[in-house]
Protein backbone atom coordinates (compact mmCIF):
# COMPACT_ATOMS: atom_id res chain seq x y z
CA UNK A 1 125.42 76.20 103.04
CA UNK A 2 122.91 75.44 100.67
CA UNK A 3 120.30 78.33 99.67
CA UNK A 4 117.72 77.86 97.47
CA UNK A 5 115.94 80.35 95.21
CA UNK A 6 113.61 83.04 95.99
CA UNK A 7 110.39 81.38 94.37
CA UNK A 8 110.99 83.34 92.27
CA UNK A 9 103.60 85.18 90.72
CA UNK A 10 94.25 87.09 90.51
CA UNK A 11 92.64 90.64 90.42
CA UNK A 12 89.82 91.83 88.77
CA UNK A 13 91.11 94.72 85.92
CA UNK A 14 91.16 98.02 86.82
CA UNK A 15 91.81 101.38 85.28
CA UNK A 16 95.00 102.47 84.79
CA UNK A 17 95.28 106.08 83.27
CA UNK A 18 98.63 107.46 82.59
CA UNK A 19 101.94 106.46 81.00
CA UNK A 20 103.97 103.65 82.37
CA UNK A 21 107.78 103.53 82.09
CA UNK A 22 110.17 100.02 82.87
CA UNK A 23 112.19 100.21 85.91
CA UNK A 24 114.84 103.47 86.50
CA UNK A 25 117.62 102.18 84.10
CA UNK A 26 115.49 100.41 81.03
CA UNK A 27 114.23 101.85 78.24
CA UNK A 28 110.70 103.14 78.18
CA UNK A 29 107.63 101.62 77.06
CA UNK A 30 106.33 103.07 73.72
CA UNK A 31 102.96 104.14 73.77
CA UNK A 32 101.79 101.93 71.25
CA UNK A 33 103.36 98.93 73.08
CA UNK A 34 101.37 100.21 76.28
CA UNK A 35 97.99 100.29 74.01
CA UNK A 36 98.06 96.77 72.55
CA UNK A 37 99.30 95.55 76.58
CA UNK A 38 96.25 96.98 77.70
CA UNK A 39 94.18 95.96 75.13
CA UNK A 40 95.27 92.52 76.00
CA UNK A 41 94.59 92.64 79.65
CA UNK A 42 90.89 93.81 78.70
CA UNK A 43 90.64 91.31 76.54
CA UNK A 44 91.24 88.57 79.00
CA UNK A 45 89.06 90.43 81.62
CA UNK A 46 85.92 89.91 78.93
CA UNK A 47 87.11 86.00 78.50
CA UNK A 48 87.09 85.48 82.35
CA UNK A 49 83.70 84.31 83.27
CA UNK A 50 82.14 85.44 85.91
CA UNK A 51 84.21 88.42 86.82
CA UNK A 52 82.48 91.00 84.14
CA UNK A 53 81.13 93.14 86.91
CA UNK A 54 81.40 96.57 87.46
CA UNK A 55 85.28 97.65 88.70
CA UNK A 56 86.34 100.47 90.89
CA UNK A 57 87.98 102.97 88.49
CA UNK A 58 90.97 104.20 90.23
CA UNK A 59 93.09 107.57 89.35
CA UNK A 60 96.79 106.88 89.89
CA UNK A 61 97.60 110.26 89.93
CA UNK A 62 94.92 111.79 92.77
CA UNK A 63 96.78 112.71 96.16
CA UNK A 64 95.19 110.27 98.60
CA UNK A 65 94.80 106.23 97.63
CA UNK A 66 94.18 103.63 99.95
CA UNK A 67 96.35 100.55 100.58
CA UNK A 68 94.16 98.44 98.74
CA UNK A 69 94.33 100.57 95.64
CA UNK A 70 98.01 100.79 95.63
CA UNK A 71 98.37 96.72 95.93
CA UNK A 72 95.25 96.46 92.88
CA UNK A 73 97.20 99.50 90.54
CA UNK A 74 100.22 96.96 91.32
CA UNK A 75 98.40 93.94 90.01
CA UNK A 76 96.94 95.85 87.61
CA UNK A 77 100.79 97.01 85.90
CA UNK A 78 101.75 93.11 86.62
CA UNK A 79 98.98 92.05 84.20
CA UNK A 80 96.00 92.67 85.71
CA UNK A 81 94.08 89.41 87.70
CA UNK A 82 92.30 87.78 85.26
CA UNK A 83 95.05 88.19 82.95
CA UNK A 84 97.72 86.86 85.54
CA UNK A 85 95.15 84.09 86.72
CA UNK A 86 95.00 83.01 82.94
CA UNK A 87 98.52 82.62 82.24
CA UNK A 88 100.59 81.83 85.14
CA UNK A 89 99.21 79.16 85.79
CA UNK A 90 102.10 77.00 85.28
CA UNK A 91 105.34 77.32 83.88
CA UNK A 92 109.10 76.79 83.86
CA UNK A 93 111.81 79.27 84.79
CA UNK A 94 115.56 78.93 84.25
CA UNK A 95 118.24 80.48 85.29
CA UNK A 96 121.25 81.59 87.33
CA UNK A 97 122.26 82.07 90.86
CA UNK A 98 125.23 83.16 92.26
CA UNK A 99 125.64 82.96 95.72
CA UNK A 100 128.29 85.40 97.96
CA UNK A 101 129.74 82.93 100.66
CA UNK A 102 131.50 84.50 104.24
CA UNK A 103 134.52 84.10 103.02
CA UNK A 104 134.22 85.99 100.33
CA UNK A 105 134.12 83.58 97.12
CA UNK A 106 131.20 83.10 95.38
CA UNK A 107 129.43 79.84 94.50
CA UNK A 108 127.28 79.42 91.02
CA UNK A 109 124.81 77.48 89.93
CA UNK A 110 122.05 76.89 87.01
CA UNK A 111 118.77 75.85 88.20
CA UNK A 112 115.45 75.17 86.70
CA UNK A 113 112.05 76.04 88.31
CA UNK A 114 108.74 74.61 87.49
CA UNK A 115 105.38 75.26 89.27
CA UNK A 116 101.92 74.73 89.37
CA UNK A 117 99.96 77.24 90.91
CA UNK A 118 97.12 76.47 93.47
CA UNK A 119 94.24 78.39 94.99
CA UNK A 120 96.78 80.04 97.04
CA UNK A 121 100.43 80.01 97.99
CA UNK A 122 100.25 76.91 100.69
CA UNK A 123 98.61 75.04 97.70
CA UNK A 124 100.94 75.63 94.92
CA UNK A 125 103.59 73.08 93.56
CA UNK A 126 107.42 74.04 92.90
CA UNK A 127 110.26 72.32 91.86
CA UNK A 128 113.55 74.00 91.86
CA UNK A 129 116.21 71.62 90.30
CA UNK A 130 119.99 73.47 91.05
CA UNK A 131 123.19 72.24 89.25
CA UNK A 132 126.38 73.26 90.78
CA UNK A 133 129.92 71.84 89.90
CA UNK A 134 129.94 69.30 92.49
CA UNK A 135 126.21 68.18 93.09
CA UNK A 136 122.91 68.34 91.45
CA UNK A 137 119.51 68.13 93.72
CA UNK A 138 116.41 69.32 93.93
CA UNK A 139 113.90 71.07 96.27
CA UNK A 140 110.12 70.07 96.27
CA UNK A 141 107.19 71.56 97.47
CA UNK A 142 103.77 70.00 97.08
CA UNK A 143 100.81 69.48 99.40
CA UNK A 144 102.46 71.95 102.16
CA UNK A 145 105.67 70.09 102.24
CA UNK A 146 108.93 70.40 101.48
CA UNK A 147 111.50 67.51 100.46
CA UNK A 148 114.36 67.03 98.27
CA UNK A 149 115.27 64.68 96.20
CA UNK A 150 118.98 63.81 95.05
CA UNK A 151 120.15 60.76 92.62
CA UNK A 152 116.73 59.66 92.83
CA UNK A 153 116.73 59.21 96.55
CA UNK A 154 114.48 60.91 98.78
CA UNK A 155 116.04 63.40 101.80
CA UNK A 156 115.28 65.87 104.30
CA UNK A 157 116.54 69.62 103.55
CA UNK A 158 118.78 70.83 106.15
CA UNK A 159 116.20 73.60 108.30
CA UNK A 160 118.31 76.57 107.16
CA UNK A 161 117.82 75.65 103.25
CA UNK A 162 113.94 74.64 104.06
CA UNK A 163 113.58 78.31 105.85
CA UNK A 164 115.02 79.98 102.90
CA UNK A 165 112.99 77.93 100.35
CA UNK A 166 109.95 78.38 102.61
CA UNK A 167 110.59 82.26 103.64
CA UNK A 168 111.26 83.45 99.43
CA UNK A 169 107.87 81.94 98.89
CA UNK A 170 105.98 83.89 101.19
CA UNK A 171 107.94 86.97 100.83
CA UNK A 172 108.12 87.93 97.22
CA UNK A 173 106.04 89.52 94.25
CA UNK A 174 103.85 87.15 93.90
CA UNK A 175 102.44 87.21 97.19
CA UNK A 176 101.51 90.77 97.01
CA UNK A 177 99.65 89.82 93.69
CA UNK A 178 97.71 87.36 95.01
CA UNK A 179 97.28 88.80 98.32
CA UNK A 180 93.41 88.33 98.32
CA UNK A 181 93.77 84.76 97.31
CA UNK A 182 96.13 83.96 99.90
CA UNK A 183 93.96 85.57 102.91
CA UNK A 184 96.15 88.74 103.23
CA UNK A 185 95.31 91.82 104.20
CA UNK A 186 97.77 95.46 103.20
CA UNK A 187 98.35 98.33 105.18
CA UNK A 188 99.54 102.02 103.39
CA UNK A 189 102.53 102.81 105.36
CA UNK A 190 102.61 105.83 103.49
CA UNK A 191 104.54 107.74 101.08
CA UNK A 192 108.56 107.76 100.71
CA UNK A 193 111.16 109.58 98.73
CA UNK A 194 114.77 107.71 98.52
CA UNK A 195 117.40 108.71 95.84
CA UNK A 196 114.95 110.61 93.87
CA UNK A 197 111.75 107.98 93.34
CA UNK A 198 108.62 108.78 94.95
CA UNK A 199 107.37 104.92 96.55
CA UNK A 200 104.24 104.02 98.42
CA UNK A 201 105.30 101.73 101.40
CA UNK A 202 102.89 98.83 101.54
CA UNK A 203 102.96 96.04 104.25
CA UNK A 204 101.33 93.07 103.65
CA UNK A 205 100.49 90.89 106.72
CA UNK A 206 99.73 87.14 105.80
CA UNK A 207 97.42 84.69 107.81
CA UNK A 208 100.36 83.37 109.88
CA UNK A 209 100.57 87.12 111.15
CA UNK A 210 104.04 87.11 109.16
CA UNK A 211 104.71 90.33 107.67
CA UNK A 212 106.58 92.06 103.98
CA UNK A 213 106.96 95.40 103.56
CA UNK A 214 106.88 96.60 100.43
CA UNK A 215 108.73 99.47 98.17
CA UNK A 216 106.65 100.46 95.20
CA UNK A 217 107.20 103.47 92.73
CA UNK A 218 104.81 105.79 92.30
CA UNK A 219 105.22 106.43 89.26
CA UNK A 220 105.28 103.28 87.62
CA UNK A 221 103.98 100.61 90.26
CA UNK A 222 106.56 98.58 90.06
CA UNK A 223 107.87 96.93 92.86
CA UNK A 224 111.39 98.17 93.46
CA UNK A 225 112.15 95.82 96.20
CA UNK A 226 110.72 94.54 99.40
CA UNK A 227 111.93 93.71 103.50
CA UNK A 228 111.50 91.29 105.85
CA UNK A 229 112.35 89.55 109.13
CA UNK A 230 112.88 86.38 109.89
CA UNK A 231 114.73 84.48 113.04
CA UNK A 232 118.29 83.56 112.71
CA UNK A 233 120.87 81.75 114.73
CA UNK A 234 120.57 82.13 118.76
CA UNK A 235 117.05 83.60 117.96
CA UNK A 236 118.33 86.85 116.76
CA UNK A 237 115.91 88.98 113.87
CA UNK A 238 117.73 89.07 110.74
CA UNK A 239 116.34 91.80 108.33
CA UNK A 240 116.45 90.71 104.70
CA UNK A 241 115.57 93.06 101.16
CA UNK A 242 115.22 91.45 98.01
CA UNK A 243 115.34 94.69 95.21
CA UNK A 244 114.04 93.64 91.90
CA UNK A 245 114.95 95.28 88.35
CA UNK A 246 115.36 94.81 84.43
CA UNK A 247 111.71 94.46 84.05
CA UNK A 248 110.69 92.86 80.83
CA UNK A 249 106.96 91.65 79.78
CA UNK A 250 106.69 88.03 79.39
CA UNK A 251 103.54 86.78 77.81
CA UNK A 252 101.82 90.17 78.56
CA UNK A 253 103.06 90.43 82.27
CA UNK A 254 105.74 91.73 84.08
CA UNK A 255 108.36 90.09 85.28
CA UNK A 256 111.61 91.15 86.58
CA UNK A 257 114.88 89.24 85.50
CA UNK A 258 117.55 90.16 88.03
CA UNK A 259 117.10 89.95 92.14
CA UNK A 260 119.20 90.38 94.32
CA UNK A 261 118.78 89.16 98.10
CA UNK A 262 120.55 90.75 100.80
CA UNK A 263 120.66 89.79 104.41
CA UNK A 264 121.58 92.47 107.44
CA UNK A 265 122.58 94.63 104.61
CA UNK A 266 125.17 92.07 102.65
CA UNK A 267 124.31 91.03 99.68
CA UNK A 268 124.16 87.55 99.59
CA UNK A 269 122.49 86.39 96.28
CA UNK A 270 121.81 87.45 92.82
CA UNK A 271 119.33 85.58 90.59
CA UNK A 272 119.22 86.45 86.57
CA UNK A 273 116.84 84.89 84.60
CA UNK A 274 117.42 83.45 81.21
CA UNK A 275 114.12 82.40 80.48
CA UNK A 276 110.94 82.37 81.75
CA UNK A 277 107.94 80.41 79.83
CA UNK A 278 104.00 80.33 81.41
CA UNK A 279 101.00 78.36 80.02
CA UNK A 280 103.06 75.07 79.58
CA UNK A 281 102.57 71.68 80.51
CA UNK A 282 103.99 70.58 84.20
CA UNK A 283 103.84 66.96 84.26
CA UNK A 284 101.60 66.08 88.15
CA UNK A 285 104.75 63.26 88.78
CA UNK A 286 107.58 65.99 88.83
CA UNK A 287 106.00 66.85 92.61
CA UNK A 288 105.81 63.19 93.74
CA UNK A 289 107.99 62.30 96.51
CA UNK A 290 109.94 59.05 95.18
CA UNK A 291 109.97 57.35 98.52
CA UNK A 292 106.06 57.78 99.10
C-alpha cells in the first residue's frame, strides 16, 4: 500500500517572557541564541506592513490562559506570524520515510517535497516526489486537487493513498499555525501531566467540522504530538498520533526533523528529515497536471 507523507507550516508577534528549552532529549537553547531568535522575529514584525499595531502581551507563566493564547504562544515559539508568513512561503524538503508494513518488514524510501503556500491550506501547492527501489512517482496537489503523476503520465491515486495525503495535510503543525488563516477555531481542553511534562490539550476544529487534538508542553510550547480520527475500512474510526521531536531552528523557525505516525496505536511510519530549505524558488509548472 502506498502512503504518502505527512505534509510535512501567520500570527501577529507576541510576548514571550521566559526561557525556552528544545524538545525533552536535545540540548538546550543558550540564552544568547534565544536573544538574537527573538530579535529576529521582532525584526520581521517591524518589516511586515500593516500589522504594527498594538499586540496582546501574554504571560506564559500565569495560571489561567485561554485557548487562543496557548495556539498564539505556539506560533509565537514556531517563529512568530509575520516571521513564519515571511519565510515559509515556499520551499523544498527532503528526506526519508520508512514505512512498517503488516507483515512486519519495512519499506524505505527518499522523497522530495516542494510547496507553495496559499492563503490557506485548500489553496496551497505540494509536490511530494517518493523514490523507492522499485518505482518512482509523485503526488500533486494544486487548486484543491490531488493527482499523481508517474513516467510522465498522468493517474489517479488509489483513495487510501489520496486520504492519507489529504488527512497529513489537515492534521499537522502547520495547521495549528495557521489556524486563523484557514477559518479554524481552538478549544482549551485543559491541562495534562503524562510521564512527567506538563501539556495544554488544544483541539482545533477546522471548517469541514474535522477535528486535531493537540499535545503541547507547557513549558516550552512545543508541540509534542497530536491525534486524530479518521474512517477506515467497513466504516470503522481509526485513531491516529503523529509525535514530533529533534527540534532544530531552520531559518529562524522551528521545525521538527523526526515524526513518527502511528495508527490504532502501531506505529506505522517514521519520517527524518535531511534537509529542509524555505524562501526558494518553486517553479508554477512543477503543479501542472501533464494531461491537462
Amino acid at each position: 500500500m502506498l502512503r504518502s507523507l505527512l505534509a510535512p507550516p501567520l500570527f501577529a508577534a507576541l510576548l514571550f517572557v521566559g526561557v525556552w528549552s528544545t524538545f525533552p532529549g536535545r540540548a538546550a537553547v543558550t540564552q544568547q541564541n534565544q536573544n538574537n531568535q527573538n530579535n529576529q522575529n521582532t525584526a520581521a514584525a517591524n518589516q511586515d506592513s500593516g500589522k504594527n499595531k498594538k499586540v496582546e502581551k501574554i504571560d506564559p507563566n500565569q495560571k489561567t490562559l485561554t485557548a487562543e493564547q496557548v495556539a498564539e504562544l505556539t506560533v509565537l515559539v514556531y517563529g512568530s506570524r509575520p516571521v513564519l508568513a515571511q519565510i515559509r512561503r515556499n520551499g523544498v524538503e527532503r528526506g526519508r520515510i520508512t514505512r512498517f508494513m503488516t507483515d512486519g518488514k519495512t519499506e524505505e524510501a527518499t522523497y522530495e517535497r516542494r510547496f507553495i503556500t496559499g492563503e490557506s491550506a485548500d489553496k496551497d501547492r505540494i509536490r511530494l516526489d517518493q523514490k523507492m527501489p522499485t518505482m518512482e512517482y509523485s503526488l500533486i496537489f494544486g487548486e484543491g486537487r490531488l493527482w499523481g503523476v508517474i513516467n510522465g503520465a498522468a493517474f489517479t491515486p488509489r483513495q487510501d493513498t489520496a486520504d492519507a495525503f489529504m488527512s497529513q495535510h489537515r492534521h499537522s503543525i502547520d495547521s495549528l499555525l495557521r489556524y486563523k488563516e484557514n477559518g479554524a477555531t481552538v478549544n482549551l481542553v485543559g491541562k495534562d501531566k503524562q510521564k512527567g511534562l506538563d501539556l495544554y490539550v488544544l483541539d482545533l476544529t477546522d471548517k469541514e467540522k474535522r477535528t486535531t487534538r493537540y499535545f503541547i508542553s507547557a513549558r516550552t510550547f512545543h508541540i509534542l504530538w497530536l491525534q486524530y480520527e479518521e474512517t477506515g475500512p467497513g466504516d470503522l474510526p481509526l485513531k491516529y498520533s503523529k509525535r514530533f521531536s529533534d527540534y532544530r531552528y531552520a531559518q529562524s523557525t522551528l521545525v521538527p526533523f523526526r515524526i513518527i505516525l502511528t495508527e490504532d496505536g502501531k506505529q506505522t511510519q517514521e519520517t527524518r528529515i535531511l534537509t529542509v530549505t524555505f524562501g526558494v524558488k518553486v517553479d508554477d509548472t512543477l503543479f501542472k497536471n501533464p494531461e491537462a
